[in-house]
Protein backbone atom coordinates (compact mmCIF):
# COMPACT_ATOMS: atom_id res chain seq x y z
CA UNK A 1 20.47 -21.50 48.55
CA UNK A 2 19.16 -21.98 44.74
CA UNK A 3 20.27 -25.33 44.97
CA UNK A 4 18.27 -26.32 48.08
CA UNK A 5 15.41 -24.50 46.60
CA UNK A 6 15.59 -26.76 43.31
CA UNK A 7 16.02 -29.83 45.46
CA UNK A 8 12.78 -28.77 47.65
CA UNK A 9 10.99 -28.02 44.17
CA UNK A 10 11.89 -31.91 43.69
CA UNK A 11 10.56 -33.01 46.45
CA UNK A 12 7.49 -30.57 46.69
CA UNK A 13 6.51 -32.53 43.30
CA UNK A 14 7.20 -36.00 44.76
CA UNK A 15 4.88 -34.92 47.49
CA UNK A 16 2.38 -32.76 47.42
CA UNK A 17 1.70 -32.65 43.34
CA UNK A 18 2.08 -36.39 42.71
CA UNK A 19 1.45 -38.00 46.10
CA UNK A 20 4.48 -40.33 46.10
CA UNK A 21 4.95 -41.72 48.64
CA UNK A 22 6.47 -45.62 49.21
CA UNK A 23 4.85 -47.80 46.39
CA UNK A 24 3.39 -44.94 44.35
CA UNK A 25 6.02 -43.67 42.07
CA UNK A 26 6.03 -41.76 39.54
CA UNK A 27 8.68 -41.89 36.18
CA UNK A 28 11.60 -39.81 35.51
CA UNK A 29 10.03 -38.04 32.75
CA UNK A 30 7.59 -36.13 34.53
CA UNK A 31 10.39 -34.67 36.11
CA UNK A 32 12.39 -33.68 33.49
CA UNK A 33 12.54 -29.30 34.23
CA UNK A 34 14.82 -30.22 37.15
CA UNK A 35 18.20 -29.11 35.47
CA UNK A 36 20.26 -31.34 38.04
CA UNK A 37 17.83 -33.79 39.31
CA UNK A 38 20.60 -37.12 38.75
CA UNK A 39 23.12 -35.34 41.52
CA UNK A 40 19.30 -34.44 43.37
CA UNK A 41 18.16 -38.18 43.33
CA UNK A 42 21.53 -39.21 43.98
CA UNK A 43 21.80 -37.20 47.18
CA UNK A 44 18.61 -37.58 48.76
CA UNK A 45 18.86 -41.66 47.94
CA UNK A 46 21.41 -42.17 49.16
CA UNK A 47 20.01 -40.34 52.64
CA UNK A 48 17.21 -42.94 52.32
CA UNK A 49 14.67 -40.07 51.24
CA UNK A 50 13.75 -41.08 47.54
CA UNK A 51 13.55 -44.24 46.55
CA UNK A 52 14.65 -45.65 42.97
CA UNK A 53 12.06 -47.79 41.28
CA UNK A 54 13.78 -49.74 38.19
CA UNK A 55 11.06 -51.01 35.95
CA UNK A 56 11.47 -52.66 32.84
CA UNK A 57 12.30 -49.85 29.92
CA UNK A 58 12.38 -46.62 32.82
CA UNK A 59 13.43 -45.49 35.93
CA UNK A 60 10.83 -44.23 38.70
CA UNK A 61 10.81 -42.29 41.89
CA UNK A 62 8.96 -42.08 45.39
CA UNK A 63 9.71 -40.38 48.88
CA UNK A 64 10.39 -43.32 51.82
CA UNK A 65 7.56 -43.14 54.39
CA UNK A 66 10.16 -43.84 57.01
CA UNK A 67 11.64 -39.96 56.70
CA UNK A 68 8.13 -38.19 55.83
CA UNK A 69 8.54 -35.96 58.77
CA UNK A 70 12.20 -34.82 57.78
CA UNK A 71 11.39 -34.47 54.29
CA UNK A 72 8.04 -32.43 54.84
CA UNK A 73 10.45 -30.33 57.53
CA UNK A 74 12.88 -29.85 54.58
CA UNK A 75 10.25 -28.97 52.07
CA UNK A 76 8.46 -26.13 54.65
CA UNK A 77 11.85 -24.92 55.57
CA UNK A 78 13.40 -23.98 52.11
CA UNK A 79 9.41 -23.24 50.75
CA UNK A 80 7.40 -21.25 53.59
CA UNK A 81 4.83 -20.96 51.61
CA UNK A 82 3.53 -24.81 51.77
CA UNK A 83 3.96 -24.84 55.30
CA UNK A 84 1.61 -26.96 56.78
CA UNK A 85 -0.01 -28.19 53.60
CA UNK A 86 1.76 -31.20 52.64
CA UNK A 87 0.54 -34.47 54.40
């Protein structure tokens, strides 16, 4: 259950705080207070949910347009509290 919350956390940021979403990424430093966020990106890439931007000198993320609705259903269900706010 903590685990899902911390991935949701992830993905909340990805979302709702950053607005990443496709081509707008953001870099793995900002995301650095996620204690296991390599097995976290790992997981949800390889689901097709984050995608991994590899720029020259970092590494960036972004959430794939193509699963917003199951990753927004994801987010709501582990955090009730955003329900309905993320877009």
């Amino acid at each position: 259950m903590a685990q899902n919350l911390d991935k949701a956390r992830f993905m909340s940021a990805l979302a709702r705080s950053k607005g990443n979403w496709g081509e707008k990424y953001d870099r793995i430093e900002h995301f650095k207070r996620f204690q296991n966020l390599k097995e976290i990106v790992k997981e949800f890439s390889n689901k097709g949910w984050v995608l991994i931007h590899k720029k020259l000198g970092f590494e960036a993320y972004s959430l794939n347009t193509k699963y917003k609705r199951e990753i927004i259903e994801f987010i709501e269900t582990e955090i009730p509290e955003l329900k309905g706010i993320i877009r």
